[in-house]
PDB file of N, CA and C in Angstrom:
ATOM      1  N   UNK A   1       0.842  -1.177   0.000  1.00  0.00           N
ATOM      2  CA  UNK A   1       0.000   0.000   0.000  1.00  0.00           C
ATOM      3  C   UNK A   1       0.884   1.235   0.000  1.00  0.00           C
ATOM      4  N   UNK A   2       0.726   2.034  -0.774  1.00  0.00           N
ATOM      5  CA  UNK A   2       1.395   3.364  -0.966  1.00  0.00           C
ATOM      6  C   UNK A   2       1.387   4.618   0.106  1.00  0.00           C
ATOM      7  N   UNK A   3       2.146   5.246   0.261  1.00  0.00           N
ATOM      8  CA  UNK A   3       1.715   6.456   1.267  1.00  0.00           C
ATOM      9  C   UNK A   3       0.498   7.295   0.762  1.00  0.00           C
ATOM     10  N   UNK A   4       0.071   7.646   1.638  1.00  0.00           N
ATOM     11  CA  UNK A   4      -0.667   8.862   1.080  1.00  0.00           C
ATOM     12  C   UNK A   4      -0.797   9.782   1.991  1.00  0.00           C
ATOM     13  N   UNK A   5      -1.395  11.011   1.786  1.00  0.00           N
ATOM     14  CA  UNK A   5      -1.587  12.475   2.651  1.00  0.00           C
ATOM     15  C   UNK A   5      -2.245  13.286   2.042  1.00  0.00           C
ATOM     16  N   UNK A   6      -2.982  14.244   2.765  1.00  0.00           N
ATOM     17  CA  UNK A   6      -4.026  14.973   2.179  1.00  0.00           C
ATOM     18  C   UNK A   6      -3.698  16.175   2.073  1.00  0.00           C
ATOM     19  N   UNK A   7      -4.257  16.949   0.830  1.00  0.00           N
ATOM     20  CA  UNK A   7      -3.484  18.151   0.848  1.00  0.00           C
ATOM     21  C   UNK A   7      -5.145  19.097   0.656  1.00  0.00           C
ATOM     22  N   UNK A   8      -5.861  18.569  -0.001  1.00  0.00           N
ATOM     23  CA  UNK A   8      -7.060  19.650   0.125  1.00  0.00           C
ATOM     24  C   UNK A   8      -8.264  18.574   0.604  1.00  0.00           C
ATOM     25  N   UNK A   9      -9.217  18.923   1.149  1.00  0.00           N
ATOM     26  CA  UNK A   9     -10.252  18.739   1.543  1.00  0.00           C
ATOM     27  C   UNK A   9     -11.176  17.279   0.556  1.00  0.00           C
ATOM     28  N   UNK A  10     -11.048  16.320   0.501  1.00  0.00           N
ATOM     29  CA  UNK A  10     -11.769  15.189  -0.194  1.00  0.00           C
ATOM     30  C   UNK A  10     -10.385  15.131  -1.343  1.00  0.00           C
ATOM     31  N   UNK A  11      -9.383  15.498  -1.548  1.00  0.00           N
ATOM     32  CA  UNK A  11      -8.351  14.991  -2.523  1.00  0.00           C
ATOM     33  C   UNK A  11      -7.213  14.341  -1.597  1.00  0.00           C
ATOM     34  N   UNK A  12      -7.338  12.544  -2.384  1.00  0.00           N
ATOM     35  CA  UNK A  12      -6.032  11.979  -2.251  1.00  0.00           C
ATOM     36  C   UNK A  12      -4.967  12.252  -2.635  1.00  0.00           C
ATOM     37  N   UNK A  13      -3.681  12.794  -1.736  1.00  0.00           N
ATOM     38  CA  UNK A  13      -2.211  12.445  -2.900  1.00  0.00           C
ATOM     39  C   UNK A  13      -1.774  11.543  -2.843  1.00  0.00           C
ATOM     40  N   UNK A  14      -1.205  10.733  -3.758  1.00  0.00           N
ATOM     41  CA  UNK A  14      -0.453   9.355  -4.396  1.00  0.00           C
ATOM     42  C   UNK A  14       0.855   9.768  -4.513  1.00  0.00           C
ATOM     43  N   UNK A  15       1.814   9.416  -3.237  1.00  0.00           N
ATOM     44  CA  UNK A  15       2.900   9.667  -3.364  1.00  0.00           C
ATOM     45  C   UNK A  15       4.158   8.599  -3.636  1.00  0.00           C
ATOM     46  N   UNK A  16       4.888   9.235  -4.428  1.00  0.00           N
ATOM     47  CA  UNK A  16       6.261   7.981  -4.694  1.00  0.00           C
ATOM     48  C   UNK A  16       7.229   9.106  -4.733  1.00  0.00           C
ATOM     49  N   UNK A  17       8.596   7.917  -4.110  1.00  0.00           N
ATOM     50  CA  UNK A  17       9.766   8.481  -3.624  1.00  0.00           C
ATOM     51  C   UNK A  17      10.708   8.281  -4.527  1.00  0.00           C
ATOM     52  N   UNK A  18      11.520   9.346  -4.891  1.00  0.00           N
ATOM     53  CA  UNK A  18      12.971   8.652  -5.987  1.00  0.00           C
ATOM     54  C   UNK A  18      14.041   8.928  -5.020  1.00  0.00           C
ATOM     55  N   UNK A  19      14.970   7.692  -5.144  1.00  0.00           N
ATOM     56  CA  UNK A  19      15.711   7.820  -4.863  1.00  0.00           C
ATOM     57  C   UNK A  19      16.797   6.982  -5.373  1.00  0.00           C
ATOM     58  N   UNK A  20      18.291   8.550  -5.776  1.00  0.00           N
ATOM     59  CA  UNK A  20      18.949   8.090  -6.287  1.00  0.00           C
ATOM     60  C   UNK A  20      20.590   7.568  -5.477  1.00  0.00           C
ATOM     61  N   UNK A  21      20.578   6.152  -5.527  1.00  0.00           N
ATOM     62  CA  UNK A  21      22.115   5.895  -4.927  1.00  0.00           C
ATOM     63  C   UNK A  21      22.895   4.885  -5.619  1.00  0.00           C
ATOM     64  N   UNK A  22      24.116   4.477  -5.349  1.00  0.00           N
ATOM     65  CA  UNK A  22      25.363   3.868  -6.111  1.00  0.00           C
ATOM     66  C   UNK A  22      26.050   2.982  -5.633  1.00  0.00           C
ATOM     67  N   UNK A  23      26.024   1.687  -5.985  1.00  0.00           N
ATOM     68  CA  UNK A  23      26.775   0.568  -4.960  1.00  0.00           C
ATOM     69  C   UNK A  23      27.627   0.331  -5.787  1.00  0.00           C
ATOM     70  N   UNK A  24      29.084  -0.027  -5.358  1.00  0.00           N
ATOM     71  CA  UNK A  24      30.264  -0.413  -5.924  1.00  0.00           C
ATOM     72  C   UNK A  24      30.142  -2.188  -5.846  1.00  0.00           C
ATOM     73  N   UNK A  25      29.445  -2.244  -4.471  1.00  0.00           N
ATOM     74  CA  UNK A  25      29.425  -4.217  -4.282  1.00  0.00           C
ATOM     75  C   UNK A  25      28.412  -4.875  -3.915  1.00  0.00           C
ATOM     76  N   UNK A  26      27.569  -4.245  -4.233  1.00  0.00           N
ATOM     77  CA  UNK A  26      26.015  -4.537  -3.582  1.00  0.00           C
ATOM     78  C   UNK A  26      25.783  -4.763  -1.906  1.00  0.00           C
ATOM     79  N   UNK A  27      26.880  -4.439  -0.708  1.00  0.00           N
ATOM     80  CA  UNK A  27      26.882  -3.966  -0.196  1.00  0.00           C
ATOM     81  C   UNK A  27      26.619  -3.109   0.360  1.00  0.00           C
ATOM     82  N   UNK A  28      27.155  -2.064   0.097  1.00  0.00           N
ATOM     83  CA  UNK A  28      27.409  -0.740   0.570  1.00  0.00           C
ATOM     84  C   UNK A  28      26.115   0.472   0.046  1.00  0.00           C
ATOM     85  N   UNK A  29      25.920   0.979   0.338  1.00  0.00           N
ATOM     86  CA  UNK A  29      25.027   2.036  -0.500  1.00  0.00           C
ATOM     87  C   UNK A  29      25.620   3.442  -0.479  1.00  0.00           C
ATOM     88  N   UNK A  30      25.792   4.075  -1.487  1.00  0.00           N
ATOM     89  CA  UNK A  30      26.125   5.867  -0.830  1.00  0.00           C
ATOM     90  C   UNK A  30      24.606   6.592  -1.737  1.00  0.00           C
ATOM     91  N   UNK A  31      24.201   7.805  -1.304  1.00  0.00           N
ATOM     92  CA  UNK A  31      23.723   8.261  -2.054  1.00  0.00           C
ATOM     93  C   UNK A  31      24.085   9.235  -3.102  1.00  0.00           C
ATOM     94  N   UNK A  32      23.744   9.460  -3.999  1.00  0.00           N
ATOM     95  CA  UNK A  32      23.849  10.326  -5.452  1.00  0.00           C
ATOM     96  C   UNK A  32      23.231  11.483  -5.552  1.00  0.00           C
ATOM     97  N   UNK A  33      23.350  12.792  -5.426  1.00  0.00           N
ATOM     98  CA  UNK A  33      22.955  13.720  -5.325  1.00  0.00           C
ATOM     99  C   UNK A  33      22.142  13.853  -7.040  1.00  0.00           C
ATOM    100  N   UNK A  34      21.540  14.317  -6.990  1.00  0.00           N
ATOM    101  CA  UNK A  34      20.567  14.758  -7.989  1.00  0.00           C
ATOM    102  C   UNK A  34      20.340  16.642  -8.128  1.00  0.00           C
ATOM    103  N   UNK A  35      20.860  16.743  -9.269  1.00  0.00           N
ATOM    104  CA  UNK A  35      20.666  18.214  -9.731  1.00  0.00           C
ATOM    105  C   UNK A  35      19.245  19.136  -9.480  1.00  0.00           C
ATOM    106  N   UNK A  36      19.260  19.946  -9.050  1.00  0.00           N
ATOM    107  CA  UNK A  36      17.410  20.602  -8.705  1.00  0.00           C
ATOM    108  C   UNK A  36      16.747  20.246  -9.955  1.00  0.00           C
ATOM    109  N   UNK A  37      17.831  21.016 -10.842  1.00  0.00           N
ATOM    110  CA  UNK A  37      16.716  21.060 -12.267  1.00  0.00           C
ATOM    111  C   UNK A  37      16.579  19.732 -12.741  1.00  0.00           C
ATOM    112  N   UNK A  38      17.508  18.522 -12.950  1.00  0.00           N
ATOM    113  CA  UNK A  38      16.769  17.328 -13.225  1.00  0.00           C
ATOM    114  C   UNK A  38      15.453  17.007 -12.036  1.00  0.00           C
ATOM    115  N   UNK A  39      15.813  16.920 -11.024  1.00  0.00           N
ATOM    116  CA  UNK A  39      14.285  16.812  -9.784  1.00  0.00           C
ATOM    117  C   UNK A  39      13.312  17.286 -10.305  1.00  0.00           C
ATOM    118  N   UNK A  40      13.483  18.557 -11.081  1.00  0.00           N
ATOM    119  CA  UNK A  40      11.919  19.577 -11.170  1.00  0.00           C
ATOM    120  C   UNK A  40      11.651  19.008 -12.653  1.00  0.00           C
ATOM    121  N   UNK A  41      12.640  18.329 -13.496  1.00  0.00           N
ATOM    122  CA  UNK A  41      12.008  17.700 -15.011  1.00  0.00           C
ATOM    123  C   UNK A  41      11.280  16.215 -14.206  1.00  0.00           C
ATOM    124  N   UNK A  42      12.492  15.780 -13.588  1.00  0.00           N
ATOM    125  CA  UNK A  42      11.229  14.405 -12.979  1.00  0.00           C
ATOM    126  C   UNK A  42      10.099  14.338 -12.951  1.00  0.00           C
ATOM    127  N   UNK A  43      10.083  15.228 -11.461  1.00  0.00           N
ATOM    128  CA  UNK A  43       9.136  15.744 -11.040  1.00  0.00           C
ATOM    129  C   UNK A  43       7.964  16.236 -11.990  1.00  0.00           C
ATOM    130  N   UNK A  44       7.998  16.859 -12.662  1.00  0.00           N
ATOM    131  CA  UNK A  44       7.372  17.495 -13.776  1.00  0.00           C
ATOM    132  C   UNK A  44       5.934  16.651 -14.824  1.00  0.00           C
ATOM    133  N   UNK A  45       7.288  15.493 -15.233  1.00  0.00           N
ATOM    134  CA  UNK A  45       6.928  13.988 -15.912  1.00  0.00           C
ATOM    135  C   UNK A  45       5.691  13.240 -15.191  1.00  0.00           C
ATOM    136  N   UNK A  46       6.305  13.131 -14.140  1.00  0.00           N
ATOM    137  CA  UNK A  46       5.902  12.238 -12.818  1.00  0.00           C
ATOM    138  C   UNK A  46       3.884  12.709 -13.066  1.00  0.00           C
ATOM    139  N   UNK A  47       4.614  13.800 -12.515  1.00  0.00           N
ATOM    140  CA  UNK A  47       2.724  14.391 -12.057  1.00  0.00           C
ATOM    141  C   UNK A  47       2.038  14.350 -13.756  1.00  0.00           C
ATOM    142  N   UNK A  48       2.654  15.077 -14.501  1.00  0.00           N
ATOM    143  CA  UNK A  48       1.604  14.879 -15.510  1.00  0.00           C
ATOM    144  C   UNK A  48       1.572  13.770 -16.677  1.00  0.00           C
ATOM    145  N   UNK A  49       2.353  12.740 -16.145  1.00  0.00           N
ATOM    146  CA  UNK A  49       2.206  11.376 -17.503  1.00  0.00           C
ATOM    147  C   UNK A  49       1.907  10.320 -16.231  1.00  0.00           C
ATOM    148  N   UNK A  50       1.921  10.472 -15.337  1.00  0.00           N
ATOM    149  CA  UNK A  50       1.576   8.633 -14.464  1.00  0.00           C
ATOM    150  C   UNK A  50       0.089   9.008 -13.360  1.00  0.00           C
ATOM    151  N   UNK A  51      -0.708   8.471 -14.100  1.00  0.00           N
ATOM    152  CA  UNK A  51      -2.016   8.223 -13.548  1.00  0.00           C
ATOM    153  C   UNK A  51      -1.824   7.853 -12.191  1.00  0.00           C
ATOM    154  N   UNK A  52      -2.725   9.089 -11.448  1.00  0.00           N
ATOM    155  CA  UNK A  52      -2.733   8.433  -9.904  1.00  0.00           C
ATOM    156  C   UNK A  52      -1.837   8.801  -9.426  1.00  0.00           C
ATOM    157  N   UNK A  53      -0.291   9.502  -9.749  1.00  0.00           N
ATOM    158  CA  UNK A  53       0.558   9.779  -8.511  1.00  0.00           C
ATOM    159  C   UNK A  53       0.677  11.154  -9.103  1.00  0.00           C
ATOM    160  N   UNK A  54       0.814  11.848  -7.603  1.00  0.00           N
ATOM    161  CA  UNK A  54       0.518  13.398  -7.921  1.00  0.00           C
ATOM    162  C   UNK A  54       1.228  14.331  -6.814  1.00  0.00           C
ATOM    163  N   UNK A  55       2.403  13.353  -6.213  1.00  0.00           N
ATOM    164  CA  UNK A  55       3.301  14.176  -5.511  1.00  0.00           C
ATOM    165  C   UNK A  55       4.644  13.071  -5.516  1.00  0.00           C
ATOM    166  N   UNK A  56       5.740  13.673  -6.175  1.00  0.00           N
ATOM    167  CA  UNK A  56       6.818  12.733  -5.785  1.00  0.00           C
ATOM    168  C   UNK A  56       7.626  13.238  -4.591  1.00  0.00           C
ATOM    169  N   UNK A  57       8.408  12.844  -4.031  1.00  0.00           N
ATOM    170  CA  UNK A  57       9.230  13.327  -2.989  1.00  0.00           C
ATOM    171  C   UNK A  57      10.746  12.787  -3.396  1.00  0.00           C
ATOM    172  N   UNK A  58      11.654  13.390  -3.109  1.00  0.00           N
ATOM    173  CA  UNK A  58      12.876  12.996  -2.657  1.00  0.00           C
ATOM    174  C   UNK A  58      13.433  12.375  -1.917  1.00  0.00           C
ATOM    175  N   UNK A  59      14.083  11.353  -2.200  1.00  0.00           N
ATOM    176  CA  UNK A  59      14.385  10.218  -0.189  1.00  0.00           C
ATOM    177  C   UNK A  59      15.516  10.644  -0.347  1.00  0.00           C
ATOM    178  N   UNK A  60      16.458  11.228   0.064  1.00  0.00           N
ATOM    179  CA  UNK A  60      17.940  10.679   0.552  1.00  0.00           C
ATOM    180  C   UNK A  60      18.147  10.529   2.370  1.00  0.00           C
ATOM    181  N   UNK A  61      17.455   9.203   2.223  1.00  0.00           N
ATOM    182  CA  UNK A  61      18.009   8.877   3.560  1.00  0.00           C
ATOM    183  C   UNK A  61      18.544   7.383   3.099  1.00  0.00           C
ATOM    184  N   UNK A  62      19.516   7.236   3.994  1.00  0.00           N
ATOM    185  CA  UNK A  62      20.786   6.367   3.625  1.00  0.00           C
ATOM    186  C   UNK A  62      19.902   4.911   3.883  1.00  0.00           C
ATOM    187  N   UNK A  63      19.844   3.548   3.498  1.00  0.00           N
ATOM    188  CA  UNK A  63      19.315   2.207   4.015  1.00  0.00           C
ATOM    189  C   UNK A  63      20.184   1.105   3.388  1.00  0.00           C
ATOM    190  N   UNK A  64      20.121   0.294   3.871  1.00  0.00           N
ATOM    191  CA  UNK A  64      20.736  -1.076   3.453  1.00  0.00           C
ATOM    192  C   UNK A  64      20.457  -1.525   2.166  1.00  0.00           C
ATOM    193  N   UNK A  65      21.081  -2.512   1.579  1.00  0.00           N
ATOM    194  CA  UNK A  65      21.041  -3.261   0.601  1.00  0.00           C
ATOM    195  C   UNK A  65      19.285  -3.852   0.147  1.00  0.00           C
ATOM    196  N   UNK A  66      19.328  -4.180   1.648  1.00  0.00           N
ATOM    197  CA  UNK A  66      18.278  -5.352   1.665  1.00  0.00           C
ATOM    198  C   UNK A  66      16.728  -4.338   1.745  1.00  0.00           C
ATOM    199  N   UNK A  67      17.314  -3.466   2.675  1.00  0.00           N
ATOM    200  CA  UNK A  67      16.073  -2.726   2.456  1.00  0.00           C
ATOM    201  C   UNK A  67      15.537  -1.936   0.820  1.00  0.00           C
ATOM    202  N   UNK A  68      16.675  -1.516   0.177  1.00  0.00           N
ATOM    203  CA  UNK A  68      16.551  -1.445  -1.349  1.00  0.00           C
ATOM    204  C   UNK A  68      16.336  -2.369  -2.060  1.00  0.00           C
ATOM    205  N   UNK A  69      16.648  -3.554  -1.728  1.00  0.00           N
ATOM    206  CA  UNK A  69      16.018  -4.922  -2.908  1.00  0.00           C
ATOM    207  C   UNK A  69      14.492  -4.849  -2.307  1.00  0.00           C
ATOM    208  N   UNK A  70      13.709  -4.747  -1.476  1.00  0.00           N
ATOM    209  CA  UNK A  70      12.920  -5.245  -1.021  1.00  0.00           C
ATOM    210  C   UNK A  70      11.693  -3.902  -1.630  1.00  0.00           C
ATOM    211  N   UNK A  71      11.806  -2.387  -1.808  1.00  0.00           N
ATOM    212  CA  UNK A  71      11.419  -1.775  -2.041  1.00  0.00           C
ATOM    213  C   UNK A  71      11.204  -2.262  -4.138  1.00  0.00           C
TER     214      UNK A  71
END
């Protein structure tokens, strides 16, 4: 089940997270910084070509391997 949160009065938001990071050994994770202006073309895409999601967010918070295979 997806997050969701309300932003006006009887409207669902459908939120999904990008997040970008880089493993050298499938180990390790670091994260990858992402340029504003690519975020705001994402972003951009996101809301007006994918039915149903209508807020993306940014994750950079650091997690395991396992927790990234599992997502």
């Amino acid at each position: 089940m997806p997050d969701r949160s309300v932003g006006l009065i009887g409207v669902t938001l459908v939120i999904v997270a990008i997040r970008a990071i880089e493993s050298r050994d499938g180990m390790t994770v670091d994260l990858t910084p992402l340029p504003s202006d690519l975020l705001a073309g994402i972003s951009s895409r996101i809301v007006n070509e994918v039915k149903g999601i209508n807020r993306p967010a940014y994750d950079i918070t650091s997690k395991t391997p396992s927790i990234i295979e599992r997502e």
